[in-house]
Structures are given as C-alpha cells and as structure tokens.
PDB file of N, CA and C in Angstrom:
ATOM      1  N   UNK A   1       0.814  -1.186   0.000  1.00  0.00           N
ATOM      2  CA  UNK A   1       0.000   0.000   0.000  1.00  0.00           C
ATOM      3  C   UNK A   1       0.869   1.266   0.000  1.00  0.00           C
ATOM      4  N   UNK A   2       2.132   1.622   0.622  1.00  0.00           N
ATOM      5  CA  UNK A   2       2.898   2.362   0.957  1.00  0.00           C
ATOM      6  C   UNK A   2       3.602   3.112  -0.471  1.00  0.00           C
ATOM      7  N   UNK A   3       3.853   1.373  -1.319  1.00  0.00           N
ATOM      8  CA  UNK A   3       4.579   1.329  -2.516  1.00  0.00           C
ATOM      9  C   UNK A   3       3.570   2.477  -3.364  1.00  0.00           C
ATOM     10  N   UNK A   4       2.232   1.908  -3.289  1.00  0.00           N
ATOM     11  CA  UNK A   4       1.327   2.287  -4.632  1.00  0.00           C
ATOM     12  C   UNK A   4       1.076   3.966  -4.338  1.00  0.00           C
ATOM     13  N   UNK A   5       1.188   4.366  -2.810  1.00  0.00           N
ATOM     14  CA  UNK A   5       0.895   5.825  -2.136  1.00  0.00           C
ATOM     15  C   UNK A   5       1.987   7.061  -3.063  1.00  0.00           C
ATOM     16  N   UNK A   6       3.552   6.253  -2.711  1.00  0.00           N
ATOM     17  CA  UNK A   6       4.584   6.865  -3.424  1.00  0.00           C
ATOM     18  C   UNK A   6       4.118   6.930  -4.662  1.00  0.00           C
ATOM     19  N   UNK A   7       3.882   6.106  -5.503  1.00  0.00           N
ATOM     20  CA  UNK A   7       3.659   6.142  -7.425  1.00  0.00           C
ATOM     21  C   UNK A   7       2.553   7.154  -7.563  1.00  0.00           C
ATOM     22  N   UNK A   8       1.772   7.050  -6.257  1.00  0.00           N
ATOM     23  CA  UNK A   8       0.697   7.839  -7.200  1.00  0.00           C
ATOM     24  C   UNK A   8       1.379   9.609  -6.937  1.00  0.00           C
ATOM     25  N   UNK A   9       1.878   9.726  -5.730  1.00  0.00           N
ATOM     26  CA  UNK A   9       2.309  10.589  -5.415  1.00  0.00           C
ATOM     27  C   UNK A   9       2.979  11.619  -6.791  1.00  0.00           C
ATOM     28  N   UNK A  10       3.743  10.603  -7.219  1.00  0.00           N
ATOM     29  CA  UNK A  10       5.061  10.975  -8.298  1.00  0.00           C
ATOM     30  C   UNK A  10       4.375  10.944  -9.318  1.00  0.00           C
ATOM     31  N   UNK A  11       3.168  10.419 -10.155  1.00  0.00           N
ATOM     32  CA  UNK A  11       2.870  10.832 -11.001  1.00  0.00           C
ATOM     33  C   UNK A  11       1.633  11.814 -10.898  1.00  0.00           C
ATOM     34  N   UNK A  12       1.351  12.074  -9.779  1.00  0.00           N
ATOM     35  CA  UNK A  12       0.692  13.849  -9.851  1.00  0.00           C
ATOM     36  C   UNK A  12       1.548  15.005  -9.947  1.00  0.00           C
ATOM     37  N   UNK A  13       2.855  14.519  -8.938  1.00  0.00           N
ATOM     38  CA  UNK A  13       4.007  15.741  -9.195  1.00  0.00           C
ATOM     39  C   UNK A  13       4.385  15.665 -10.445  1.00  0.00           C
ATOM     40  N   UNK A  14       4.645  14.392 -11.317  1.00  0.00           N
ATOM     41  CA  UNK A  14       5.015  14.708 -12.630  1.00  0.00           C
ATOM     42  C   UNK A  14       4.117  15.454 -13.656  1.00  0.00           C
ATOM     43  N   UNK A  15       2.651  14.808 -13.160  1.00  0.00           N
ATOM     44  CA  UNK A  15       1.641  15.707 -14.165  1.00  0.00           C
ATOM     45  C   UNK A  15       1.479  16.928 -14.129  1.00  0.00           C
ATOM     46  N   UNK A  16       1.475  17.289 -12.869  1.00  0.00           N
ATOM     47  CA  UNK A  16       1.352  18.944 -12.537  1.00  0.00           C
ATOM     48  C   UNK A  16       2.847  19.430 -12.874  1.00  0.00           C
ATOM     49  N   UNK A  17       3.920  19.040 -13.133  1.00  0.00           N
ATOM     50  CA  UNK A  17       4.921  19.646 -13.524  1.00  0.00           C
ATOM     51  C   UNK A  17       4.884  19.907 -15.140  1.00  0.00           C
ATOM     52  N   UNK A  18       3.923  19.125 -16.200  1.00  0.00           N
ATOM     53  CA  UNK A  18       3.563  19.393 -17.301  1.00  0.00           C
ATOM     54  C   UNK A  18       2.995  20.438 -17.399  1.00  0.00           C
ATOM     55  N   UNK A  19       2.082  20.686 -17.123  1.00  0.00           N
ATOM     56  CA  UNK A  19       0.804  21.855 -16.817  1.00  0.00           C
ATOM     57  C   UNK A  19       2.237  22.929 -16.605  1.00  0.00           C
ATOM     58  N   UNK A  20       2.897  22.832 -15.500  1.00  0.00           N
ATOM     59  CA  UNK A  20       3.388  24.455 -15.318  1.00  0.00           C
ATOM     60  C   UNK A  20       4.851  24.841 -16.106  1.00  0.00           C
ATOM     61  N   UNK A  21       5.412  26.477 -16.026  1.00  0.00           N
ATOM     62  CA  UNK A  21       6.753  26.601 -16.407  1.00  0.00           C
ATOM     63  C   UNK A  21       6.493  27.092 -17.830  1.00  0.00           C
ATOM     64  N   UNK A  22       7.389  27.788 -18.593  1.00  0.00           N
ATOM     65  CA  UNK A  22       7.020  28.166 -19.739  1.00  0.00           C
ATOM     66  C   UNK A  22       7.717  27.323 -21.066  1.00  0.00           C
ATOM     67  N   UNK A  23       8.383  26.084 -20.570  1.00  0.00           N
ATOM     68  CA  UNK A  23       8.355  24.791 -21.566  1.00  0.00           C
ATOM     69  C   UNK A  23       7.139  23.703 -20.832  1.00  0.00           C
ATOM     70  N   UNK A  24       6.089  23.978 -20.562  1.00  0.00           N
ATOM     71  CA  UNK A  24       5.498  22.844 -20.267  1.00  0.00           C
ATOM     72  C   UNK A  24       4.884  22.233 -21.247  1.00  0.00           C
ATOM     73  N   UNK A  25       4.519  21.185 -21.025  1.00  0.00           N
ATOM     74  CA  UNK A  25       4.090  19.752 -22.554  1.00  0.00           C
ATOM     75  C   UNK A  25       2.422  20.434 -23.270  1.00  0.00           C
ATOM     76  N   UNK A  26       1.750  21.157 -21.904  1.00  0.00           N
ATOM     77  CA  UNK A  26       0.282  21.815 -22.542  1.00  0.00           C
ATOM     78  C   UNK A  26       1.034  22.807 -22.582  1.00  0.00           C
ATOM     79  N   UNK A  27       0.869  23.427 -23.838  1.00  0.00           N
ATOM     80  CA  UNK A  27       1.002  25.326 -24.242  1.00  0.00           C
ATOM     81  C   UNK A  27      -0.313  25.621 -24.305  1.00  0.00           C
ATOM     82  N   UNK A  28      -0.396  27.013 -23.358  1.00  0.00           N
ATOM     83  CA  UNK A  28      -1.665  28.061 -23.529  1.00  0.00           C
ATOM     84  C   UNK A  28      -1.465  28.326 -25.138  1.00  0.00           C
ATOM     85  N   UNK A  29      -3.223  28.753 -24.998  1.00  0.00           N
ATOM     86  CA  UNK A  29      -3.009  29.383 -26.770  1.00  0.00           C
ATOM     87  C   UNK A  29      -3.578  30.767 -26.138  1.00  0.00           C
ATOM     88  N   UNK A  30      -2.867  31.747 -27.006  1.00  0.00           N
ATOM     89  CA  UNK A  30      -3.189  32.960 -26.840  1.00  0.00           C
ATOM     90  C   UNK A  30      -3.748  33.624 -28.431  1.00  0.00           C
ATOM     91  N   UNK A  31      -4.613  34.855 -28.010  1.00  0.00           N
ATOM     92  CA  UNK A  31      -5.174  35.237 -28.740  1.00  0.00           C
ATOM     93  C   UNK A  31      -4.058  36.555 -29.606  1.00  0.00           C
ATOM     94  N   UNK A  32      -3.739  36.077 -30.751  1.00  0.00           N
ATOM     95  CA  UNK A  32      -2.936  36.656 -31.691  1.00  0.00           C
ATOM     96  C   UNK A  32      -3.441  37.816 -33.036  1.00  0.00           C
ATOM     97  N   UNK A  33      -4.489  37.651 -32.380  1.00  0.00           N
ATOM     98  CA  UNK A  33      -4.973  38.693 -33.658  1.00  0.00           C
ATOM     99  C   UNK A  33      -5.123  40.200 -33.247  1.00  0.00           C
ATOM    100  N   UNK A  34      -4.616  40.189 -31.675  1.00  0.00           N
ATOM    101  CA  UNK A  34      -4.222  41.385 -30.940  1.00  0.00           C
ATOM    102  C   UNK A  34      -3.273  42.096 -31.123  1.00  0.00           C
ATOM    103  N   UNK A  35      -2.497  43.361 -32.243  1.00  0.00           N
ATOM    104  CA  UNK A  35      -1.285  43.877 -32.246  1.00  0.00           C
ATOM    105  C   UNK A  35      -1.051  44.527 -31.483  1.00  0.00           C
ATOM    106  N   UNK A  36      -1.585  45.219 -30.712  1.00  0.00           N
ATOM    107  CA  UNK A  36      -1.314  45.520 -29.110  1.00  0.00           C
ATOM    108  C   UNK A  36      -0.087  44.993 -28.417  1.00  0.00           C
ATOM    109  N   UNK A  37       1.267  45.481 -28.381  1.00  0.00           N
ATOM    110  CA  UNK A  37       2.598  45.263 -27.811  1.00  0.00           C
ATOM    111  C   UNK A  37       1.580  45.277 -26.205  1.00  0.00           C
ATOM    112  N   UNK A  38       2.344  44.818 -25.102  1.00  0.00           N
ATOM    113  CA  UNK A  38       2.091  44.674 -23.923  1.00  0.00           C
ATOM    114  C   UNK A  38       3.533  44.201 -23.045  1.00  0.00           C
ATOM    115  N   UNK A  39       3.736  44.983 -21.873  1.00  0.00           N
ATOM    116  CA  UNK A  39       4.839  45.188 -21.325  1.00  0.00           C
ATOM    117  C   UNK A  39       4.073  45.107 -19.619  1.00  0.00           C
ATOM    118  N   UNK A  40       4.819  43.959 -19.091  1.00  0.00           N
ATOM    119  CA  UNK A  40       4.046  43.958 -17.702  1.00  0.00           C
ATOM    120  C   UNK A  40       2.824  44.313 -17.164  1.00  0.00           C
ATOM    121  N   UNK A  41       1.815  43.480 -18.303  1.00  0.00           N
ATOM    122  CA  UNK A  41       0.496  43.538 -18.420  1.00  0.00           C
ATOM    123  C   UNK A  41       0.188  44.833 -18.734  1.00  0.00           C
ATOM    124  N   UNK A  42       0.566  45.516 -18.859  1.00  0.00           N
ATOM    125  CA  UNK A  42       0.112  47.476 -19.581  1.00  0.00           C
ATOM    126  C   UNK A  42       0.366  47.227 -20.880  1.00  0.00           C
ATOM    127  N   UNK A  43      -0.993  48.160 -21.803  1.00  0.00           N
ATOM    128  CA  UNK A  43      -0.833  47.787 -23.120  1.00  0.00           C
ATOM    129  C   UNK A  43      -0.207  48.931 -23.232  1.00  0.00           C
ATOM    130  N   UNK A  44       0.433  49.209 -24.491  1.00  0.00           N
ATOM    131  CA  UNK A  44       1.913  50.248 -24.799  1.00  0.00           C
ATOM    132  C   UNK A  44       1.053  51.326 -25.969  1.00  0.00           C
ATOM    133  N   UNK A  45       0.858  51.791 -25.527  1.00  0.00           N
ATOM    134  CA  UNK A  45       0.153  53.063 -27.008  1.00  0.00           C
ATOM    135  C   UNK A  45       1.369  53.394 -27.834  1.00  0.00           C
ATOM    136  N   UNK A  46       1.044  52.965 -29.394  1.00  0.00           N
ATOM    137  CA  UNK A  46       2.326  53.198 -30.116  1.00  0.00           C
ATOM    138  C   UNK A  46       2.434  54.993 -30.543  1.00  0.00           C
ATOM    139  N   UNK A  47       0.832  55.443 -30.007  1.00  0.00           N
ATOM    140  CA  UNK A  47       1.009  56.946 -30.486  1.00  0.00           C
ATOM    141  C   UNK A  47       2.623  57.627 -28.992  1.00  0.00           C
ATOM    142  N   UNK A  48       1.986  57.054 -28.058  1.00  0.00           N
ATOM    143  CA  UNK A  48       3.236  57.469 -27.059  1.00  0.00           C
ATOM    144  C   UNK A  48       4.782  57.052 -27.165  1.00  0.00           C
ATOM    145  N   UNK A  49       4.983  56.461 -28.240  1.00  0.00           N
ATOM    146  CA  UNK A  49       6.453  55.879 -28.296  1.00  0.00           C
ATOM    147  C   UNK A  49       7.314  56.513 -29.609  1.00  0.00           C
ATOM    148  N   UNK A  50       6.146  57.077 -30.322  1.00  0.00           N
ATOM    149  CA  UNK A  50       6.319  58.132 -31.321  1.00  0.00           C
ATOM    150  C   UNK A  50       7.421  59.033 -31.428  1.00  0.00           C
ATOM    151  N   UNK A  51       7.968  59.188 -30.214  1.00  0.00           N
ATOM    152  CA  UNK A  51       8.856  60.423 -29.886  1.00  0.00           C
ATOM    153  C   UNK A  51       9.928  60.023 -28.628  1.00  0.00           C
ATOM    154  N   UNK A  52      11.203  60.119 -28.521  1.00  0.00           N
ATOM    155  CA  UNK A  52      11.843  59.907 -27.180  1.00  0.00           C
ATOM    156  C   UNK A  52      11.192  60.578 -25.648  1.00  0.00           C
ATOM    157  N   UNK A  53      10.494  61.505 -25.994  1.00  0.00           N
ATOM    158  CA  UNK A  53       9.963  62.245 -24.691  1.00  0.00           C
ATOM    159  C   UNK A  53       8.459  61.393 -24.351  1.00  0.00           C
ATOM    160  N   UNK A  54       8.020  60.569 -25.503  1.00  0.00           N
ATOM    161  CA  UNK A  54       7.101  59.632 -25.073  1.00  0.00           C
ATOM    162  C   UNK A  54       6.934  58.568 -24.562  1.00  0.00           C
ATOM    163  N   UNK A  55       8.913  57.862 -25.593  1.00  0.00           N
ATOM    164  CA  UNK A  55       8.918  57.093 -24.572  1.00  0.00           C
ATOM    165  C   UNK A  55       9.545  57.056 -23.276  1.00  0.00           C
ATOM    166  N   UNK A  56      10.409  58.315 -22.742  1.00  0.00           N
ATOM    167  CA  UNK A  56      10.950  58.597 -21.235  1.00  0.00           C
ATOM    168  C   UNK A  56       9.472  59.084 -20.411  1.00  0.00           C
ATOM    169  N   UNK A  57       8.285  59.384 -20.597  1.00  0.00           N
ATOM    170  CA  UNK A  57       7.142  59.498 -20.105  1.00  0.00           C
ATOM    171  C   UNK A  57       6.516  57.680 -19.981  1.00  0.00           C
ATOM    172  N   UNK A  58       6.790  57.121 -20.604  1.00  0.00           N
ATOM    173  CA  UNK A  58       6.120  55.590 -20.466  1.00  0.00           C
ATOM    174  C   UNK A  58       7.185  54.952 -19.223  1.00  0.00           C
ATOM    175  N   UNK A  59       8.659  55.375 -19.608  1.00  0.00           N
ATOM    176  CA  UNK A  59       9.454  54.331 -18.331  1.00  0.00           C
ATOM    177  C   UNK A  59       9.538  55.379 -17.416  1.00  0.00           C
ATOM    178  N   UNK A  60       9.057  56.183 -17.471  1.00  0.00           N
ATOM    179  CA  UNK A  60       8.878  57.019 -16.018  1.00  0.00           C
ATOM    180  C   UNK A  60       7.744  56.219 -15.148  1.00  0.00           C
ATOM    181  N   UNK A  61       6.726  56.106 -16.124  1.00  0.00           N
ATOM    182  CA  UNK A  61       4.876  55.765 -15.809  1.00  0.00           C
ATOM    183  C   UNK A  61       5.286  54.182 -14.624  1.00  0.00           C
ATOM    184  N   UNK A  62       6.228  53.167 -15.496  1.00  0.00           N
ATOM    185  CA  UNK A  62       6.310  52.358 -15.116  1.00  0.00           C
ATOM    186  C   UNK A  62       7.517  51.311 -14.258  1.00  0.00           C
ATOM    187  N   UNK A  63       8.230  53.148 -14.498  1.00  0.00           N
ATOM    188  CA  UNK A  63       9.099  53.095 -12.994  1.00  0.00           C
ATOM    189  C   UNK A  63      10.204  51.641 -13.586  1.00  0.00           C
ATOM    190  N   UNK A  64      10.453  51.494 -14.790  1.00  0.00           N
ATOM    191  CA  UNK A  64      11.636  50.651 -15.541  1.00  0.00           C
ATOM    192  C   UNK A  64      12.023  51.391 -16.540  1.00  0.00           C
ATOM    193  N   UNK A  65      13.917  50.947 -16.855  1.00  0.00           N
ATOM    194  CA  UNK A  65      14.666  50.981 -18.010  1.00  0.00           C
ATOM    195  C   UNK A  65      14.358  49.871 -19.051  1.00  0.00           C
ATOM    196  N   UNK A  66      13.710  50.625 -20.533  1.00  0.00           N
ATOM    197  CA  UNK A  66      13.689  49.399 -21.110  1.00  0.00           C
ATOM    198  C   UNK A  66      13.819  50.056 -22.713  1.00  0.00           C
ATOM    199  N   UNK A  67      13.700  49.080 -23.543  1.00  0.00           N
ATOM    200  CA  UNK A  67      13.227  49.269 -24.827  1.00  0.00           C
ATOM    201  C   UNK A  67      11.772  49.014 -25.105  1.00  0.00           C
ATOM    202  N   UNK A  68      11.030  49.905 -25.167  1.00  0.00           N
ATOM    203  CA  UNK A  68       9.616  49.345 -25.700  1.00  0.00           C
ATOM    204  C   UNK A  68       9.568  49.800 -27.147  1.00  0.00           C
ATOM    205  N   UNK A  69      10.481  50.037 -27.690  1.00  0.00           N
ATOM    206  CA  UNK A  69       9.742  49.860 -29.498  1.00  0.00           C
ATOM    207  C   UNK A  69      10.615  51.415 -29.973  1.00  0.00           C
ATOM    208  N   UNK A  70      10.511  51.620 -31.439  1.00  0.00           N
ATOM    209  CA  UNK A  70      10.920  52.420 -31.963  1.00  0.00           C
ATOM    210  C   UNK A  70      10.405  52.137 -33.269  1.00  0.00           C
ATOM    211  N   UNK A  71       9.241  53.295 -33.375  1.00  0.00           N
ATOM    212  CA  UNK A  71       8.624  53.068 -34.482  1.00  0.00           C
ATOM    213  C   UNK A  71       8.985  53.855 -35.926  1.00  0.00           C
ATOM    214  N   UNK A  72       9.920  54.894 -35.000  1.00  0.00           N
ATOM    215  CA  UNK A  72      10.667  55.739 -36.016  1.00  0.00           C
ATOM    216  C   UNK A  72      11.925  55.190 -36.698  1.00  0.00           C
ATOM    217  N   UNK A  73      12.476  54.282 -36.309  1.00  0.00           N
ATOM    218  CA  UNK A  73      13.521  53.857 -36.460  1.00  0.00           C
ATOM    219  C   UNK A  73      14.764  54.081 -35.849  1.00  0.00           C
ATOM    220  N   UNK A  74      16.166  53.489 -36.390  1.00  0.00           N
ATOM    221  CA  UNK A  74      17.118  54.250 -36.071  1.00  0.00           C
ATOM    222  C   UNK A  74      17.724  53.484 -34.941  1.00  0.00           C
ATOM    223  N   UNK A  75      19.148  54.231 -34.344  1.00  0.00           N
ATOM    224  CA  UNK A  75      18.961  53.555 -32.925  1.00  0.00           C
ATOM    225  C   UNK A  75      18.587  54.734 -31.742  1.00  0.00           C
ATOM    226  N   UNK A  76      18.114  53.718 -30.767  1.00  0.00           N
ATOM    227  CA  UNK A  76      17.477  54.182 -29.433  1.00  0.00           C
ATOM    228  C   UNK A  76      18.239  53.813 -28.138  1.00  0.00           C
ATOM    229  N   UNK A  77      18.821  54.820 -27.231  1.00  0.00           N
ATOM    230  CA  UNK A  77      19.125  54.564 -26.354  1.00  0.00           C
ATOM    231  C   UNK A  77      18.593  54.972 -24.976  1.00  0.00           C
ATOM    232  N   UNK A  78      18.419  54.360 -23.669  1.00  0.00           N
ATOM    233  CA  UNK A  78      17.626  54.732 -22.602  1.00  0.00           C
ATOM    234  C   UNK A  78      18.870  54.480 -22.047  1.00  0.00           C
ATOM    235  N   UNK A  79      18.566  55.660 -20.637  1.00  0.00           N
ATOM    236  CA  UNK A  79      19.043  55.389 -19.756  1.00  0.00           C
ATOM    237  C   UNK A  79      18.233  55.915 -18.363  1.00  0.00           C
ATOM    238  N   UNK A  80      18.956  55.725 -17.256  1.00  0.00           N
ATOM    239  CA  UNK A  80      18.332  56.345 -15.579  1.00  0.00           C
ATOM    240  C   UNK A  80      19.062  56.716 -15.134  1.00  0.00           C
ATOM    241  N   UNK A  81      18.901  57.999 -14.251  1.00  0.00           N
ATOM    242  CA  UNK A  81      20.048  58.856 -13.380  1.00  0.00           C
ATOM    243  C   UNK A  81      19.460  59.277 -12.087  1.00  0.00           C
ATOM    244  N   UNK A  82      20.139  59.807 -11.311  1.00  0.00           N
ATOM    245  CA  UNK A  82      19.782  60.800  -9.867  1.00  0.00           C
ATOM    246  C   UNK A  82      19.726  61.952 -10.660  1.00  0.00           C
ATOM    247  N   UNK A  83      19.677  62.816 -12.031  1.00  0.00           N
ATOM    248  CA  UNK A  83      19.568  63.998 -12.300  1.00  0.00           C
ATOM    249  C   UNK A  83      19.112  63.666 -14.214  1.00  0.00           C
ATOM    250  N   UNK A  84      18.864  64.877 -14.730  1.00  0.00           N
ATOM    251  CA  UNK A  84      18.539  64.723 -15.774  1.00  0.00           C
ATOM    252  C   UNK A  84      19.533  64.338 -16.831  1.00  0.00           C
ATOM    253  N   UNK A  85      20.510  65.490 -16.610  1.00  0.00           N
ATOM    254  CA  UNK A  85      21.971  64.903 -17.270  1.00  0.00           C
ATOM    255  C   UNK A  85      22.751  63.965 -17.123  1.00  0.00           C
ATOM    256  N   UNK A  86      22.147  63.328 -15.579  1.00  0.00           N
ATOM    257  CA  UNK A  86      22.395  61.915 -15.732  1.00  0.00           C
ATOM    258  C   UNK A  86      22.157  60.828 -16.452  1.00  0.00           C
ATOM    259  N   UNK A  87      21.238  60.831 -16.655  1.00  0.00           N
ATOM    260  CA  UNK A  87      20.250  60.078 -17.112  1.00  0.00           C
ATOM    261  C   UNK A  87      20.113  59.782 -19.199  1.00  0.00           C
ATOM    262  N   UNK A  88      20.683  60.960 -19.358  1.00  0.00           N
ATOM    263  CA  UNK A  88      20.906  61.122 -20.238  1.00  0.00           C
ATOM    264  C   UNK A  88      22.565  61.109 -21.310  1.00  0.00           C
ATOM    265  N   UNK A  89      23.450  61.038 -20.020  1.00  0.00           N
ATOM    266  CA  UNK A  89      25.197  60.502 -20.655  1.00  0.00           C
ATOM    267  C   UNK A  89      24.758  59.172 -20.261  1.00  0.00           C
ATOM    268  N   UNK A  90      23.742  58.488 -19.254  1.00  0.00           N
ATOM    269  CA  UNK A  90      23.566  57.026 -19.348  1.00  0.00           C
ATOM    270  C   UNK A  90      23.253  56.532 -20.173  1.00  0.00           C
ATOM    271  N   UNK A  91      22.770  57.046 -21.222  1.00  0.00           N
ATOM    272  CA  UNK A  91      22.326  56.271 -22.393  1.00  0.00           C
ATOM    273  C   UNK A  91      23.191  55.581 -23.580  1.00  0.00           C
ATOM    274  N   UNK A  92      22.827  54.383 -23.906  1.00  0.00           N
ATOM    275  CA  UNK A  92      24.017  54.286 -25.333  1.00  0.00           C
ATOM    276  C   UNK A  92      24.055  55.212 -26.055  1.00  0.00           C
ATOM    277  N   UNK A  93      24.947  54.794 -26.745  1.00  0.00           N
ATOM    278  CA  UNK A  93      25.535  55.319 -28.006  1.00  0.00           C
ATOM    279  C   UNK A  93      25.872  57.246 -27.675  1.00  0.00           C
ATOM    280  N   UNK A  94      25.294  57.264 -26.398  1.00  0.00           N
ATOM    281  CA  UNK A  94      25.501  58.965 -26.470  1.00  0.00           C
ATOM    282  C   UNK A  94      26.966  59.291 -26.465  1.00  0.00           C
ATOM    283  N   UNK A  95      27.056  60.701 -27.073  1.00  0.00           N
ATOM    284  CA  UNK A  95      28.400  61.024 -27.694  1.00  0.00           C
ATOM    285  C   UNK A  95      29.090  60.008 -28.727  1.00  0.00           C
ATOM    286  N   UNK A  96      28.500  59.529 -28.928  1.00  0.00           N
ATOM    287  CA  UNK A  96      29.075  58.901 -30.197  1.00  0.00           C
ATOM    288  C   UNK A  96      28.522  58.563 -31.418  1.00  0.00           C
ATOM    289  N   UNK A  97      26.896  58.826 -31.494  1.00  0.00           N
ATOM    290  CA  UNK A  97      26.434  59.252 -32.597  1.00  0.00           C
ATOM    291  C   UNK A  97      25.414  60.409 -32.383  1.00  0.00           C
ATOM    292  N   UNK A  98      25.348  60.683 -33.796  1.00  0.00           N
ATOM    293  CA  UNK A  98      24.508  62.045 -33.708  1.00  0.00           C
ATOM    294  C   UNK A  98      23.198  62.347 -33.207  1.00  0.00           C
ATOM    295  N   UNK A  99      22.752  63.007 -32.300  1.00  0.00           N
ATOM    296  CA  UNK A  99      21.174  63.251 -31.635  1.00  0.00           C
ATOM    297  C   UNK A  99      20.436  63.357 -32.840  1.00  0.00           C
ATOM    298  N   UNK A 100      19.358  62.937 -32.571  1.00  0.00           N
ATOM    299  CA  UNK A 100      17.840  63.147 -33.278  1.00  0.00           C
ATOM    300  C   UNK A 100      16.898  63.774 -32.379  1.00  0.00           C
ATOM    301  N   UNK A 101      17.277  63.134 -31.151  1.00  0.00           N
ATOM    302  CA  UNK A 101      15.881  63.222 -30.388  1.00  0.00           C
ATOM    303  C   UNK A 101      16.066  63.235 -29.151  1.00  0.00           C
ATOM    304  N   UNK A 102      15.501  63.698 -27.840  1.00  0.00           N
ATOM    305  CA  UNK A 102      16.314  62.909 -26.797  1.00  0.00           C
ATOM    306  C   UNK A 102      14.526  63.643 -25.477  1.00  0.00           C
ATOM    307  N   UNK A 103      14.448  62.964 -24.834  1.00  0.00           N
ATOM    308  CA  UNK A 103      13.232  63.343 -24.003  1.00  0.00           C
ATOM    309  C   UNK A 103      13.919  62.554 -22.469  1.00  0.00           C
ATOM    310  N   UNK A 104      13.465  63.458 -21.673  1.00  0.00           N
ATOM    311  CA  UNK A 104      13.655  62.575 -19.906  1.00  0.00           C
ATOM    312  C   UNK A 104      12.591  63.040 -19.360  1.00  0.00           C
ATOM    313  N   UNK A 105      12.660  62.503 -18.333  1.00  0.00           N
ATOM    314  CA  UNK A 105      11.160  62.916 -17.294  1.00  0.00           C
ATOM    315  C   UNK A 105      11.381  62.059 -15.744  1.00  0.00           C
ATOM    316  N   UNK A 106      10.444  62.483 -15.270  1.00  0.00           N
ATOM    317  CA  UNK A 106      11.191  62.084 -13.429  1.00  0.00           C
ATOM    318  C   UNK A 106      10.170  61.165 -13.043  1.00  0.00           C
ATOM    319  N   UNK A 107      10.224  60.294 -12.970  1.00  0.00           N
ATOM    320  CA  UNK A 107       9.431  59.074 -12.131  1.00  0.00           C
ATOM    321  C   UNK A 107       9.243  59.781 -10.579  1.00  0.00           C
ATOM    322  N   UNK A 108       8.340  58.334 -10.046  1.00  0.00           N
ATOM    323  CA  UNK A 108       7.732  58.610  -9.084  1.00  0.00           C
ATOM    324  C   UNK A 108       8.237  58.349  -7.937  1.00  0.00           C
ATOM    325  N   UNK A 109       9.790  57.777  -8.298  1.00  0.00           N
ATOM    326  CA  UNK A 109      10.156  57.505  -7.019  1.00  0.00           C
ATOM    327  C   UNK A 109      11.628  57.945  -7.304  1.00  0.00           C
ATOM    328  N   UNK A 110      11.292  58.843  -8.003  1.00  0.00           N
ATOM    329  CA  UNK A 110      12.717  60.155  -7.653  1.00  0.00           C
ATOM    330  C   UNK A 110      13.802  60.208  -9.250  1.00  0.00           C
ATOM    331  N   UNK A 111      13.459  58.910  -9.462  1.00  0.00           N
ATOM    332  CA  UNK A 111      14.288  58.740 -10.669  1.00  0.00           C
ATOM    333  C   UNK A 111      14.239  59.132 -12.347  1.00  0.00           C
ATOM    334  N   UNK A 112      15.117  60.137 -12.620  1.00  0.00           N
ATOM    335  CA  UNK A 112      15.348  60.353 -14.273  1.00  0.00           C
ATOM    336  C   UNK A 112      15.353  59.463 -14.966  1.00  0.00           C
ATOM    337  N   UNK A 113      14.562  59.435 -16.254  1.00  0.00           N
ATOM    338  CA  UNK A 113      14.580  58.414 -17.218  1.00  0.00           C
ATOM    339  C   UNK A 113      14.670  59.235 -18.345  1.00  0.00           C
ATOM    340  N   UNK A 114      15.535  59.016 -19.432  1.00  0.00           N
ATOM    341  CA  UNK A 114      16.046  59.550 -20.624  1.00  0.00           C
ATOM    342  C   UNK A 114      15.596  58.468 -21.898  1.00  0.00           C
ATOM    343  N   UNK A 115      15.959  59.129 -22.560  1.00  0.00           N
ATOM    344  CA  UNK A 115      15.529  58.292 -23.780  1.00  0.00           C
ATOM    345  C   UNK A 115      16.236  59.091 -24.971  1.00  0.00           C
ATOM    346  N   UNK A 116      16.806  58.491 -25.965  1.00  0.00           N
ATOM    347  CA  UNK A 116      17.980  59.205 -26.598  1.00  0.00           C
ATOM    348  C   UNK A 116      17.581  58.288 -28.131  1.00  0.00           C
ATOM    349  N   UNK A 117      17.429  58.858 -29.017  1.00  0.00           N
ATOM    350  CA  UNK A 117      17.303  58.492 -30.374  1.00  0.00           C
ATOM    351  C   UNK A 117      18.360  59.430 -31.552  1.00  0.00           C
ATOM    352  N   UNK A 118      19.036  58.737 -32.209  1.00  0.00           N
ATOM    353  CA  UNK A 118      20.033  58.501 -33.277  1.00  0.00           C
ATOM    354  C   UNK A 118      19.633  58.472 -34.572  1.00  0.00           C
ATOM    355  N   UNK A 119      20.332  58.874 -35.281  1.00  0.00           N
ATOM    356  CA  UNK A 119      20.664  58.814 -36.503  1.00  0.00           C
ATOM    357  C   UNK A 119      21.404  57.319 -37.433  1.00  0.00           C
TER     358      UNK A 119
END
C-alpha cells in the first residue's frame, strides 16, 4: 500500500509539472490577432512611443529601463540617473552618434529616465 501511495504521489508531481513553467508539454493558446505590444500587463500606445519624450514618459509611468519599441527607427538609447543629465550621458551610443531626439522625465520615485534616439 505504501509502494502504490509513493507512485501515485510521483505521477501527480510529474503531471502537474507538465501543466506548469514556460516549456510545459500543454502550451496556452493565446489570442494573436491582438497587435497591441504589452509590457508587464500594460498595453503600450504606439502613439506614445512616437517620440523619445514619449517614450521617457512611459518608463517614467512604469518606474523601468527598457526598450519598448521604436517606431521611427534608427537607434534608441535609454538610460536612468539621480539627475537629468544623468540620465541622459547614461544612455548608449551617447556622444558617439549624432542626436535626433532625446526626451527625460522624473518618475515617481525620484528617478530620471532619458531616452535618446540617433541617426
């Protein structure tokens, strides 16, 4: 009885280890006909990413350094500082290629976020 307690044991932990993890054997299906980018469950308005000052207003909003998109092209660099000009030599490529664009803005918990777009 002891024997059959263990087996069953191990094949619920094995089954429920299918089910979870993001290689598990069931894949969710998700609904794809949504172009809606989405970034830590917030959907991303592509009119706000339009511009570097739109997108240093989005990683301000959500209080992260990131890339969310560049619809203009080009390259894009972010960065975060204790000041604005911080925040803004944090970024790639700065000083070493030519500005296009460049927007910062102050989060909510004190911190500069820059956003720097290139040529």
């Amino acid at each position: 009885m002891l024997r059959f307690a263990i087996a069953a044991v191990a094949i619920m932990s094995l089954a429920t280890e299918s089910f979870a993890g993001p290689f598990g054997l069931i894949r969710r299906s998700s609904n794809t006909t949504n172009n809606t980018a989405t970034t830590y469950n917030r959907p991303i308005a592509q009119a706000f990413l339009g511009t570097a000052q739109g997108a240093a207003n989005y990683m301000a909003s959500v209080m992260r350094m990131g890339h969310h998109g560049n619809p203009t092209g080009g390259y894009e660099g972010v960065g975060v500082g204790s000041s604005p000009q911080a925040a803004i030599s944090n970024c790639c490529f700065y000083g070493r290629k030519p500005l296009r664009d460049s927007g910062v803005t102050q989060g909510s918990n004190g911190m500069w976020y820059a956003c720097c777009r290139y040529n």
